[in-house]
C-alpha atoms as a PDB file:
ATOM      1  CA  UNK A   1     -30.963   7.132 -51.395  1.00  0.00           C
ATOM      2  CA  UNK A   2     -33.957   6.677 -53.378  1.00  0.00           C
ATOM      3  CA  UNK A   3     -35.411   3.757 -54.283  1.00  0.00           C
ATOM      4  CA  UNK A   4     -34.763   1.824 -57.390  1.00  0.00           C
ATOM      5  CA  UNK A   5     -36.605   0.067 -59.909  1.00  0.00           C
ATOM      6  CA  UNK A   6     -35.121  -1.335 -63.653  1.00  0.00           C
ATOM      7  CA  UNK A   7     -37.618  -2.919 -65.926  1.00  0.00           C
ATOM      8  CA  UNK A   8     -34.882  -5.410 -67.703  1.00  0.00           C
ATOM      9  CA  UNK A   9     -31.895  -6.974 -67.204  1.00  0.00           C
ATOM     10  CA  UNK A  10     -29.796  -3.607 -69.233  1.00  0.00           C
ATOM     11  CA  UNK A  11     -31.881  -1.064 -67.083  1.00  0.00           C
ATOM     12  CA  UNK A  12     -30.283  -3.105 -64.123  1.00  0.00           C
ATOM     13  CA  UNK A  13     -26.749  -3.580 -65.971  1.00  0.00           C
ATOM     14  CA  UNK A  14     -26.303   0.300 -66.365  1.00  0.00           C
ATOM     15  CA  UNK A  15     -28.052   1.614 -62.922  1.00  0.00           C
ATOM     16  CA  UNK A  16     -26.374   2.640 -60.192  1.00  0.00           C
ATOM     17  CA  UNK A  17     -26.747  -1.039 -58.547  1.00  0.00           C
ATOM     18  CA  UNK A  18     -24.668  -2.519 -61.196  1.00  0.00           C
ATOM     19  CA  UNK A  19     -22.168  -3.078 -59.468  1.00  0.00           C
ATOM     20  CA  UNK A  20     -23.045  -4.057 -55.785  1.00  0.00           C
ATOM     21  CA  UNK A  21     -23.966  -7.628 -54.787  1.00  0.00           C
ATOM     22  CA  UNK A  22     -27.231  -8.072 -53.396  1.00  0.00           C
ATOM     23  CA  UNK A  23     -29.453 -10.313 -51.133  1.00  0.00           C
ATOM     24  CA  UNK A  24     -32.462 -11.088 -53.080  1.00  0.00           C
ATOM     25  CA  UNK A  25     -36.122 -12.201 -53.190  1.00  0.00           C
ATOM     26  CA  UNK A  26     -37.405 -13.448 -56.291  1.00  0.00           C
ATOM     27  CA  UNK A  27     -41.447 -13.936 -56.506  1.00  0.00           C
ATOM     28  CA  UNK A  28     -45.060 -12.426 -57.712  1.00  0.00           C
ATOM     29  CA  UNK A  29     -45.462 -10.918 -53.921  1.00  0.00           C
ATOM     30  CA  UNK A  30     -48.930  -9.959 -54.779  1.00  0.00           C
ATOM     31  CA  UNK A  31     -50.404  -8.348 -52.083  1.00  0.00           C
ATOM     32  CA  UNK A  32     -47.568  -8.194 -50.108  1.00  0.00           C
ATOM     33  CA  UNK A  33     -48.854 -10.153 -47.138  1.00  0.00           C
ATOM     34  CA  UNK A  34     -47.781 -11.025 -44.035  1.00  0.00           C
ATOM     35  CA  UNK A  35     -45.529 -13.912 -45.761  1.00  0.00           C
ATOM     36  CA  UNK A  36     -43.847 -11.985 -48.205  1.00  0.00           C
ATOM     37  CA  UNK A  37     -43.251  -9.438 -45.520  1.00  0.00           C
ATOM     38  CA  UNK A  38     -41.453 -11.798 -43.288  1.00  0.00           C
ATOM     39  CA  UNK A  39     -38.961 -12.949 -46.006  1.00  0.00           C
ATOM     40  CA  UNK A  40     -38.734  -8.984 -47.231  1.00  0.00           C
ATOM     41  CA  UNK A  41     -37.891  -7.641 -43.746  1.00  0.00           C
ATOM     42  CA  UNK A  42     -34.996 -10.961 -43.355  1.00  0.00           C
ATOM     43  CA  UNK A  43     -33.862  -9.784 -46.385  1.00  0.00           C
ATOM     44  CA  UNK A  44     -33.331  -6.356 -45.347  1.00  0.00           C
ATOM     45  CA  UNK A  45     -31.830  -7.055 -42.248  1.00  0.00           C
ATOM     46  CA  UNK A  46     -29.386  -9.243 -43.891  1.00  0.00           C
ATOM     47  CA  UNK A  47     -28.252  -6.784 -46.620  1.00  0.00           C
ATOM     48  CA  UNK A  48     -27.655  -4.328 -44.068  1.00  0.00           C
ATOM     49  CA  UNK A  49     -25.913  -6.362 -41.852  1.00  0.00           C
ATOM     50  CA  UNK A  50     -23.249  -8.026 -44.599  1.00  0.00           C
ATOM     51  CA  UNK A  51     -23.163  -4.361 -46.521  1.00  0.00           C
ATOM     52  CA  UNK A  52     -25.314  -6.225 -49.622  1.00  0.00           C
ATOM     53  CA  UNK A  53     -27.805  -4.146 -51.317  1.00  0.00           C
ATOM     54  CA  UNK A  54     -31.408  -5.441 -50.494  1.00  0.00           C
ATOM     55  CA  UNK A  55     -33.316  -5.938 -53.645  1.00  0.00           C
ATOM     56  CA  UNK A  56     -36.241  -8.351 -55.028  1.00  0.00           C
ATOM     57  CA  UNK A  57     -37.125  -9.407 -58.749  1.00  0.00           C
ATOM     58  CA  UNK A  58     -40.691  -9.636 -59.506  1.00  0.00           C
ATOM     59  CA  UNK A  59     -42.568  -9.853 -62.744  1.00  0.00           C
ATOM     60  CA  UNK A  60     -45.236  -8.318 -64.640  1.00  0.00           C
ATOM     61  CA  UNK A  61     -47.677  -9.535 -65.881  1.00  0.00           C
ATOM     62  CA  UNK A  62     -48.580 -12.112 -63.585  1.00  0.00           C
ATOM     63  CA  UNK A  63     -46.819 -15.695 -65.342  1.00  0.00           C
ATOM     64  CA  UNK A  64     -50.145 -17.171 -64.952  1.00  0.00           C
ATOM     65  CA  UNK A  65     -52.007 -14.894 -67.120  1.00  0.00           C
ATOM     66  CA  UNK A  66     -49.138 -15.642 -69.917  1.00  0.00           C
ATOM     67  CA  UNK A  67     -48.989 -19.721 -69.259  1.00  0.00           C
ATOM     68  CA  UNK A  68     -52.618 -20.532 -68.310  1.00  0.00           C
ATOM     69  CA  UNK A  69     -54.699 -17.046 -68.296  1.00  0.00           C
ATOM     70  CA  UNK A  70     -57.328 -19.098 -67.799  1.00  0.00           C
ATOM     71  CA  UNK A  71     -57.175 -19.933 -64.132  1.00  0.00           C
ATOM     72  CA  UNK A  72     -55.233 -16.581 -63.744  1.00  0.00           C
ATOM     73  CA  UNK A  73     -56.133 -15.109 -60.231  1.00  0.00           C
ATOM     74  CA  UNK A  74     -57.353 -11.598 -60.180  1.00  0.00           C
ATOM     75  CA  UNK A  75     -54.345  -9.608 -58.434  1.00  0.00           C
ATOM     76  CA  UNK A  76     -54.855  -8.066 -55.235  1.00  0.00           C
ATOM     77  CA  UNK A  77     -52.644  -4.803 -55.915  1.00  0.00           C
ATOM     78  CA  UNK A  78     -51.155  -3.337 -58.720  1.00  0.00           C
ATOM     79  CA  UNK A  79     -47.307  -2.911 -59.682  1.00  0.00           C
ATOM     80  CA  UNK A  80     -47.452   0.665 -58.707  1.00  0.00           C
ATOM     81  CA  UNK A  81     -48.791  -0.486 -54.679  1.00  0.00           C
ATOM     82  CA  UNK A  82     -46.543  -3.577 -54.748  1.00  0.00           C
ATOM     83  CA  UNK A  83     -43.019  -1.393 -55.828  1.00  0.00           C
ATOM     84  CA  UNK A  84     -44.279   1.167 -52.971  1.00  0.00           C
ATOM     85  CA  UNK A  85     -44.742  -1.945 -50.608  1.00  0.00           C
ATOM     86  CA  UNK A  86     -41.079  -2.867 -51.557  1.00  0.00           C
ATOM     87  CA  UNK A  87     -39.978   0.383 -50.821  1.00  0.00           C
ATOM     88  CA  UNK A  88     -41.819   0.978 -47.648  1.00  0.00           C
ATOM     89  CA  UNK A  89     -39.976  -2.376 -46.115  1.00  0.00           C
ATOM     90  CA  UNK A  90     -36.700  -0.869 -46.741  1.00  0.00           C
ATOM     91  CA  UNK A  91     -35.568  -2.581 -49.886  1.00  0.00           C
ATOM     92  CA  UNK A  92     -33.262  -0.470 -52.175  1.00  0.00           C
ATOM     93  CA  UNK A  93     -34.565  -1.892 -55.569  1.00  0.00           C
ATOM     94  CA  UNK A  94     -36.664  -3.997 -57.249  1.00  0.00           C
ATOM     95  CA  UNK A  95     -35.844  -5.273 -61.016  1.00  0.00           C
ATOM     96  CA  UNK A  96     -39.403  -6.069 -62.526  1.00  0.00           C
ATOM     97  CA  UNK A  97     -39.089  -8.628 -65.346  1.00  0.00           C
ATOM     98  CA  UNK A  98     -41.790  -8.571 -68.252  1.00  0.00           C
ATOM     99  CA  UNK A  99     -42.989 -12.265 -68.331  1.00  0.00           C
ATOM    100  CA  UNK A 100     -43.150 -13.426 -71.453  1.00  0.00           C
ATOM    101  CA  UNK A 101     -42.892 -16.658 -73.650  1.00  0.00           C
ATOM    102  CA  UNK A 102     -39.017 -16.092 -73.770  1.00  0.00           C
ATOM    103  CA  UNK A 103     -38.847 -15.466 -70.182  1.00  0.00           C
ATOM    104  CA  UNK A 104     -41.409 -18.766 -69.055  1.00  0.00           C
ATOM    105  CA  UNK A 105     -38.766 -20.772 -71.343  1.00  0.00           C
ATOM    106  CA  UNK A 106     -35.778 -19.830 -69.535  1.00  0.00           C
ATOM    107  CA  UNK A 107     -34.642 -22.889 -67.604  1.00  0.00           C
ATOM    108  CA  UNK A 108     -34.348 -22.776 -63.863  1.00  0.00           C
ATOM    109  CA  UNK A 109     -30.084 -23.207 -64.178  1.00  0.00           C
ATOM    110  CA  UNK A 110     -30.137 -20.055 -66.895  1.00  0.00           C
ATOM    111  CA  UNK A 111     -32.045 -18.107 -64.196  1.00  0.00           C
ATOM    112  CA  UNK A 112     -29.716 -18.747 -61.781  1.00  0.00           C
ATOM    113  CA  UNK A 113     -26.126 -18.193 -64.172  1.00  0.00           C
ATOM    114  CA  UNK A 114     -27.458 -15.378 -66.265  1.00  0.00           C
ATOM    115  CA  UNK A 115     -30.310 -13.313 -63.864  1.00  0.00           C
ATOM    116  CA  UNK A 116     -29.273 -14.151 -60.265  1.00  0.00           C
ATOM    117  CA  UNK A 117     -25.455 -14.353 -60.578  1.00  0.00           C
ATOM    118  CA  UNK A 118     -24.106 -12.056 -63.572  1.00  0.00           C
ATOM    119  CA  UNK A 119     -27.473  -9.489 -63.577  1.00  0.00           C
ATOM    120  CA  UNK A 120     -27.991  -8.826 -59.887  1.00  0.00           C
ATOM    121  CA  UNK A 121     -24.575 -10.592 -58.281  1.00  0.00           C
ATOM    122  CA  UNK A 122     -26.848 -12.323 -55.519  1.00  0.00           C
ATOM    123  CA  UNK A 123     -24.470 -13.042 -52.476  1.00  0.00           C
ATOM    124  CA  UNK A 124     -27.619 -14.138 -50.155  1.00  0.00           C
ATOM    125  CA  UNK A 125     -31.089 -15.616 -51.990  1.00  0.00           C
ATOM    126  CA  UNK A 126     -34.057 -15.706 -49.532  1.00  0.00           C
ATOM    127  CA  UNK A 127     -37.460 -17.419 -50.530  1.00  0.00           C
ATOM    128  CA  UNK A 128     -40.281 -19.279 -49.386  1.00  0.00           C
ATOM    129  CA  UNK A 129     -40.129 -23.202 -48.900  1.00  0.00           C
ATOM    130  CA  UNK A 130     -42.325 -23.646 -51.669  1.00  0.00           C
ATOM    131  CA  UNK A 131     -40.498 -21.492 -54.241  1.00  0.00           C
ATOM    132  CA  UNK A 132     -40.181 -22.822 -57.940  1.00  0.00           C
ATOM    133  CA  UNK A 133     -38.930 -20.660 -60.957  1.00  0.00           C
ATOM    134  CA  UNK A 134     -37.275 -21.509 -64.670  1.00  0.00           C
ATOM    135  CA  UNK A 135     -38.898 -23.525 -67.121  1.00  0.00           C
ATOM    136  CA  UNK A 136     -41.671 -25.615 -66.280  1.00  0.00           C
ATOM    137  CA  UNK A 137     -40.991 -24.723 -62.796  1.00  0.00           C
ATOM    138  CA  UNK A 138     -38.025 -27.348 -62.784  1.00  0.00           C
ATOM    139  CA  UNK A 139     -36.004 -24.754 -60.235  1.00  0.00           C
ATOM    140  CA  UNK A 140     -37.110 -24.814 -56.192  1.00  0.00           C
ATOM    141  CA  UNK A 141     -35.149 -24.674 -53.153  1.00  0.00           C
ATOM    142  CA  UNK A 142     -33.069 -28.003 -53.296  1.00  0.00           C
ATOM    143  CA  UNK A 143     -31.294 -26.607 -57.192  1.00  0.00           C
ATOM    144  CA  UNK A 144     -30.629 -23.231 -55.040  1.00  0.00           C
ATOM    145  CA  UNK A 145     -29.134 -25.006 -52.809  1.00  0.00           C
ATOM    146  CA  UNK A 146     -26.901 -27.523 -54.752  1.00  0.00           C
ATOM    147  CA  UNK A 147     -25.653 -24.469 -56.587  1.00  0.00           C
ATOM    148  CA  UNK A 148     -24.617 -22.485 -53.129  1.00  0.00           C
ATOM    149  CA  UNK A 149     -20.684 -23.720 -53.754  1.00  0.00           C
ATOM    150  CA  UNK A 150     -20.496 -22.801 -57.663  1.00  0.00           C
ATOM    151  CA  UNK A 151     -21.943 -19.491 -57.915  1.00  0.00           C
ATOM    152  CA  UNK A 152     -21.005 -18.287 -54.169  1.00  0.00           C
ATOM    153  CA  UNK A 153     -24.115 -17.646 -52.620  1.00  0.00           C
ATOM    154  CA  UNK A 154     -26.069 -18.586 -49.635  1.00  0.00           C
ATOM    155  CA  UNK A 155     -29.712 -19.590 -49.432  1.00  0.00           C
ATOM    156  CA  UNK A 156     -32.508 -18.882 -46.564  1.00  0.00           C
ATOM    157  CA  UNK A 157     -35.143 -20.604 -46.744  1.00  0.00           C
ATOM    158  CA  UNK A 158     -37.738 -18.793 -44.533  1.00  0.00           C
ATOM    159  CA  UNK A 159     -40.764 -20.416 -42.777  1.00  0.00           C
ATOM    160  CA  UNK A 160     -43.965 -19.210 -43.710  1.00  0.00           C
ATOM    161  CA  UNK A 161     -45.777 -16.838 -41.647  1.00  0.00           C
ATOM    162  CA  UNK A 162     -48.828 -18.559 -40.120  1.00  0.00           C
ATOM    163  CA  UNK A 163     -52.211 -17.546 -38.717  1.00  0.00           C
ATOM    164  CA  UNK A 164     -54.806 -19.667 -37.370  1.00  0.00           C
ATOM    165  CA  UNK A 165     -52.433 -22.695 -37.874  1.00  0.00           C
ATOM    166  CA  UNK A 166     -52.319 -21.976 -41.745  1.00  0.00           C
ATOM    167  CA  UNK A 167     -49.652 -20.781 -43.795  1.00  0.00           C
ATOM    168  CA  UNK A 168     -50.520 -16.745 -44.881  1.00  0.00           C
ATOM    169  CA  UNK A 169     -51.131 -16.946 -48.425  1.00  0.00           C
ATOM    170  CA  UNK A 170     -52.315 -14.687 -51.311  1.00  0.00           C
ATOM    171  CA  UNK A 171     -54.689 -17.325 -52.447  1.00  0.00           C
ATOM    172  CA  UNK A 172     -56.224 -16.780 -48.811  1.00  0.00           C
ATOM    173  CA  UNK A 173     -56.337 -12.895 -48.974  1.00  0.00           C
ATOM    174  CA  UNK A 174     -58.469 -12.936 -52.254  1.00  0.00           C
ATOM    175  CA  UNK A 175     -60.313 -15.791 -50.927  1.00  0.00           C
ATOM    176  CA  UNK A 176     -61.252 -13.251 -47.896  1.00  0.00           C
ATOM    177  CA  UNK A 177     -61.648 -10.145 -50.117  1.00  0.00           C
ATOM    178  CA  UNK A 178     -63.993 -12.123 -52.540  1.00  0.00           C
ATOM    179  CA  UNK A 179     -66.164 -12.966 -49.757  1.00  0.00           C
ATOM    180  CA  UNK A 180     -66.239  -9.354 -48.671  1.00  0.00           C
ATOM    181  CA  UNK A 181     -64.399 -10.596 -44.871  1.00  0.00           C
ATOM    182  CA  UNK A 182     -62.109  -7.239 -45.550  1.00  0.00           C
ATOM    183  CA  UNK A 183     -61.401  -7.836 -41.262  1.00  0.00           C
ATOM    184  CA  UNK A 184     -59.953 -11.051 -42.055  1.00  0.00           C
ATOM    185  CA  UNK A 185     -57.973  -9.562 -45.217  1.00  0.00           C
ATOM    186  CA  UNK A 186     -56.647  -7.173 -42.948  1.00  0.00           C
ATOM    187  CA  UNK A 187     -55.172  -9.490 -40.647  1.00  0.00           C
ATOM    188  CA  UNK A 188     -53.425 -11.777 -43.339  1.00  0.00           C
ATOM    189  CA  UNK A 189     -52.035  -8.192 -44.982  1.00  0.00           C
ATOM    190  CA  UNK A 190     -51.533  -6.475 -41.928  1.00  0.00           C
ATOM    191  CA  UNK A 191     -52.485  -3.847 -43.265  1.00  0.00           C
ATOM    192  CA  UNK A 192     -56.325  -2.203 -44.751  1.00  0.00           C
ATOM    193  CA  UNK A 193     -56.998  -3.894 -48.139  1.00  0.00           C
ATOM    194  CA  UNK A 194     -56.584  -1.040 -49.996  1.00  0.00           C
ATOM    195  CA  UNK A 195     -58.292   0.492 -54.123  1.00  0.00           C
ATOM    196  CA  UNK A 196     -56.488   2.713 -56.183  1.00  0.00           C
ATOM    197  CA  UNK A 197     -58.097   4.683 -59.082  1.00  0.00           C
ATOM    198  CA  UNK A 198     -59.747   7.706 -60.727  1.00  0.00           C
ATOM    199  CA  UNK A 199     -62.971   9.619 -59.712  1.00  0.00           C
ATOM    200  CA  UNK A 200     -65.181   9.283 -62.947  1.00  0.00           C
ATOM    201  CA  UNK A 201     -68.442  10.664 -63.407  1.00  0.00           C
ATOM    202  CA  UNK A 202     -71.593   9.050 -62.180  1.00  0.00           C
ATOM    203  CA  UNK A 203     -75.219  10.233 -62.994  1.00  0.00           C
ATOM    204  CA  UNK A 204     -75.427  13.412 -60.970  1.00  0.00           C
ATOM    205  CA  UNK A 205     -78.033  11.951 -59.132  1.00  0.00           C
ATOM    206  CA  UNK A 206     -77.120  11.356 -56.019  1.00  0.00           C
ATOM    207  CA  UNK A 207     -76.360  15.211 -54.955  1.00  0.00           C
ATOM    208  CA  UNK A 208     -79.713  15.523 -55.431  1.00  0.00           C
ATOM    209  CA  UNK A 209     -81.581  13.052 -54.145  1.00  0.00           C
ATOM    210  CA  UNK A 210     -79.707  11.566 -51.373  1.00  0.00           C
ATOM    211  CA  UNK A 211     -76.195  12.714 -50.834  1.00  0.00           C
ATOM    212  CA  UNK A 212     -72.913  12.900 -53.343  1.00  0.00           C
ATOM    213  CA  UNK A 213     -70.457  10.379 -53.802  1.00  0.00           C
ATOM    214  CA  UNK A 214     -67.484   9.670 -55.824  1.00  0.00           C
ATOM    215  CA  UNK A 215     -67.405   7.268 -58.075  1.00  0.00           C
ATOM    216  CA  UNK A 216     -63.833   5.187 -58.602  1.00  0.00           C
ATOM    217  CA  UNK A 217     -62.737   3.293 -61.406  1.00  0.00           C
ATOM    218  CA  UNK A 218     -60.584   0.675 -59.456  1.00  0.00           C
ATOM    219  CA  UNK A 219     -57.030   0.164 -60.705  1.00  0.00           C
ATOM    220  CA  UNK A 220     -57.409  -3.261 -59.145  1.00  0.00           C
ATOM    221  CA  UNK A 221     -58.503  -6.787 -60.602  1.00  0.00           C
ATOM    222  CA  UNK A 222     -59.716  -8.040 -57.404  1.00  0.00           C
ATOM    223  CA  UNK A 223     -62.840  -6.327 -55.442  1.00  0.00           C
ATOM    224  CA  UNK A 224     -64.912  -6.707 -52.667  1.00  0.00           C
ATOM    225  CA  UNK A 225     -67.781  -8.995 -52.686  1.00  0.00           C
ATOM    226  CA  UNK A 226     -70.785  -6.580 -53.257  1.00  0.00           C
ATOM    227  CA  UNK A 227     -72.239  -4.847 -50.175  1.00  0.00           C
ATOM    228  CA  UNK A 228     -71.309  -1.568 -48.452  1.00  0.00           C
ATOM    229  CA  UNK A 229     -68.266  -1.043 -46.098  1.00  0.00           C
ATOM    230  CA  UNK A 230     -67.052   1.542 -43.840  1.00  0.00           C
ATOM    231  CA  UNK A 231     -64.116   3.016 -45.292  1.00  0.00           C
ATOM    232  CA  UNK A 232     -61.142   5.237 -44.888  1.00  0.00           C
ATOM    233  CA  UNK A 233     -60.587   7.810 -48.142  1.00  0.00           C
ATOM    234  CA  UNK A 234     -57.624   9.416 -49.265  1.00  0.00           C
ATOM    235  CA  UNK A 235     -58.118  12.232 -51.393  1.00  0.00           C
ATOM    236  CA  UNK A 236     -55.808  15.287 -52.516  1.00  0.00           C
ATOM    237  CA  UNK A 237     -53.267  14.326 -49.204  1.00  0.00           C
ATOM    238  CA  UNK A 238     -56.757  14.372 -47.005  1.00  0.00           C
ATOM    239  CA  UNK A 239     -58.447  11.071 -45.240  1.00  0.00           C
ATOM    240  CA  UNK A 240     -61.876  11.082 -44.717  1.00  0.00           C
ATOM    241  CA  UNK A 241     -64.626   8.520 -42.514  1.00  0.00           C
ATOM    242  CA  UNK A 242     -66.460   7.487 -45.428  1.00  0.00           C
ATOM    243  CA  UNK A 243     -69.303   4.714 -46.692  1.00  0.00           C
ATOM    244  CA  UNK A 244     -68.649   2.675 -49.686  1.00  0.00           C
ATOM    245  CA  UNK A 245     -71.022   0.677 -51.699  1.00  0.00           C
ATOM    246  CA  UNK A 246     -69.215  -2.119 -54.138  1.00  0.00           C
ATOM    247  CA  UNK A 247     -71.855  -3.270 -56.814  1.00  0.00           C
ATOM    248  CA  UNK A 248     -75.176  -2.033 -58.247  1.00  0.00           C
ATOM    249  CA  UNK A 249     -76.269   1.217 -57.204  1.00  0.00           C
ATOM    250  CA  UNK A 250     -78.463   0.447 -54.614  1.00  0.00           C
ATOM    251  CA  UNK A 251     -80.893   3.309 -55.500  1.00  0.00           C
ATOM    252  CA  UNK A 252     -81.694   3.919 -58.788  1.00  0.00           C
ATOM    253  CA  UNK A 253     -81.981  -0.020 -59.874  1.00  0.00           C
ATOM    254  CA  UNK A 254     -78.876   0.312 -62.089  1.00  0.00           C
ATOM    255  CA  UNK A 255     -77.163  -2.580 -63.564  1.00  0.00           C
ATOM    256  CA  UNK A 256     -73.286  -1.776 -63.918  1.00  0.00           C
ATOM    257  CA  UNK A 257     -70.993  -2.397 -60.815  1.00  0.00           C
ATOM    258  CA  UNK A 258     -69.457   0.304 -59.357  1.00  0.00           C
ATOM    259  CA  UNK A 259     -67.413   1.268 -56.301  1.00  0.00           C
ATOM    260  CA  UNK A 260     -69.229   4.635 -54.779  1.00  0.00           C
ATOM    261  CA  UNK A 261     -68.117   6.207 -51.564  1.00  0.00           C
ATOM    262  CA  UNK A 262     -69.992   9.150 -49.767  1.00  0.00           C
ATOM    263  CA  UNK A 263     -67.031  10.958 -47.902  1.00  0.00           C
ATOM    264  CA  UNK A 264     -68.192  12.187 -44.706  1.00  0.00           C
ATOM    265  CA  UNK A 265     -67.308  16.160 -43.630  1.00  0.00           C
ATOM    266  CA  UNK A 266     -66.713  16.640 -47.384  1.00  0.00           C
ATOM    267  CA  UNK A 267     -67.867  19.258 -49.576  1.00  0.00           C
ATOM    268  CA  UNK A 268     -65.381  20.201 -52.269  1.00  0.00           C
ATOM    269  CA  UNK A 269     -66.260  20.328 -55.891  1.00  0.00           C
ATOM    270  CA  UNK A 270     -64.215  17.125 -57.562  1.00  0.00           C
ATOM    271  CA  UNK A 271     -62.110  17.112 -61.073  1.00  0.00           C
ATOM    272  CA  UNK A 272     -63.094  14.136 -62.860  1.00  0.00           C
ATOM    273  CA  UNK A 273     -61.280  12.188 -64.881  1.00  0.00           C
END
């Protein structure tokens, strides 16, 4: 069965999930590291077991760039990569809430009665220790908790996943990413750090002077600290060895940043968008 996504509470109310009760996740997950995928991969194997359908609610935008953009962080993947992610740990759906004034004043009890209970008819909630959610963040573990015997539902609360002693953290993956440590990114995401995006046209220089690249326009917020990385490239179904440079273009004093890989064993003639 394929996976399934609703973008608002009616979307979920008429899919074909309507009617099953789920165990659920309920968070930003961006990046989808190593923490998120220990509470994801409970989840699953609790909705399986109990014959629950394994789903998560996330939101888009990020509440941060709504309440305080501000000191919104720059997001390590985009919704696309993060609903994949979902899908790839064997979830069946994800309901993706717009974030909004109306939803940031939704107290924490409302979340539970109207989203959690009569929405996605959560029989098992699993989240981090430090989860917090409805208005002013009033909600965390302890209201989940108190409301187990009303609403019928059991809680998890699932340790974090730690490494080197510290809790795995998105705030540490972009920490590691800004600084360009993509090894150490790697091991908190357990997984490559990954860009998405579009080939766009560069000066045309390169083919002639040194050697082509491709130039991508990054779906992503958060990139590399400049400097040049050895790379893995997927392009039409096809990886490649390649050599990326993230910032100025080292040879023809430009000014712009960029993200420029030279594919290696690669000759075909690219459609840019």
């Amino acid at each position: 069965m394929s996976f399934f996504v609703a973008r608002s509470l009616e979307e979920w109310k008429s899919g074909r999930l309507a009617s099953r009760e789920t165990a659920i996740s309920v968070g930003n997950f961006d990046g989808l590291h190593l923490g998120h995928q220990k509470i994801l991969r409970s989840l699953a194997e609790r909705a399986k077991k109990n014959n629950l359908a394994a789903a998560v609610i996330t939101f888009d935008p990020h509440p941060m760039k709504v309440l305080r953009p501000q000191n919104a962080p720059l997001l390590i993947e985009t919704l696309e990569q993060r609903l994949k992610g979902f899908e790839r740990l064997g979830l069946d759906a994800a309901l993706v809430l717009h974030f909004d004034a109306e939803l940031a004043n939704v107290s924490a009890e409302n979340f539970i009665e109207r989203i959690l209970v009569s929405t996605v008819h959560a029989r098992e909630i699993l989240v981090g220790e430090n989860f917090r959610f409805g208005h002013k963040h009033a909600g965390d573990v302890h209201l989940l908790e108190r409301s187990c015997a009303r609403h019928a539902f059991s809680v998890e609360i699932v340790a974090p996943a730690l490494i080197d002693g510290h809790p795995v953290s998105s705030t540490r993956v972009r920490q590691a990413v800004g600084e360009g440590n993509v090894e150490e990114a790697e091991r908190l995401l357990g997984r490559h750090f990954a860009l998405t995006g579009v080939i766009i046209r560069g000066a045309g220089r390169g083919s002639k002077v040194v050697f082509p690249t491709l130039n991508l326009s990054p779906d992503q917020e958060l990139l590399p600290a400049r400097g040049v990385y050895a790379t893995r490239a997927l392009f039409n179904g096809a990886e490649y060895g390649a050599v990326t440079n993230v910032g100025v273009r080292p040879t023809f004093n430009g000014t712009g940043l960029t993200v420029e890989s030279h594919l290696l064993d690669f000759s075909e003639s690219v459609q840019q968008g």
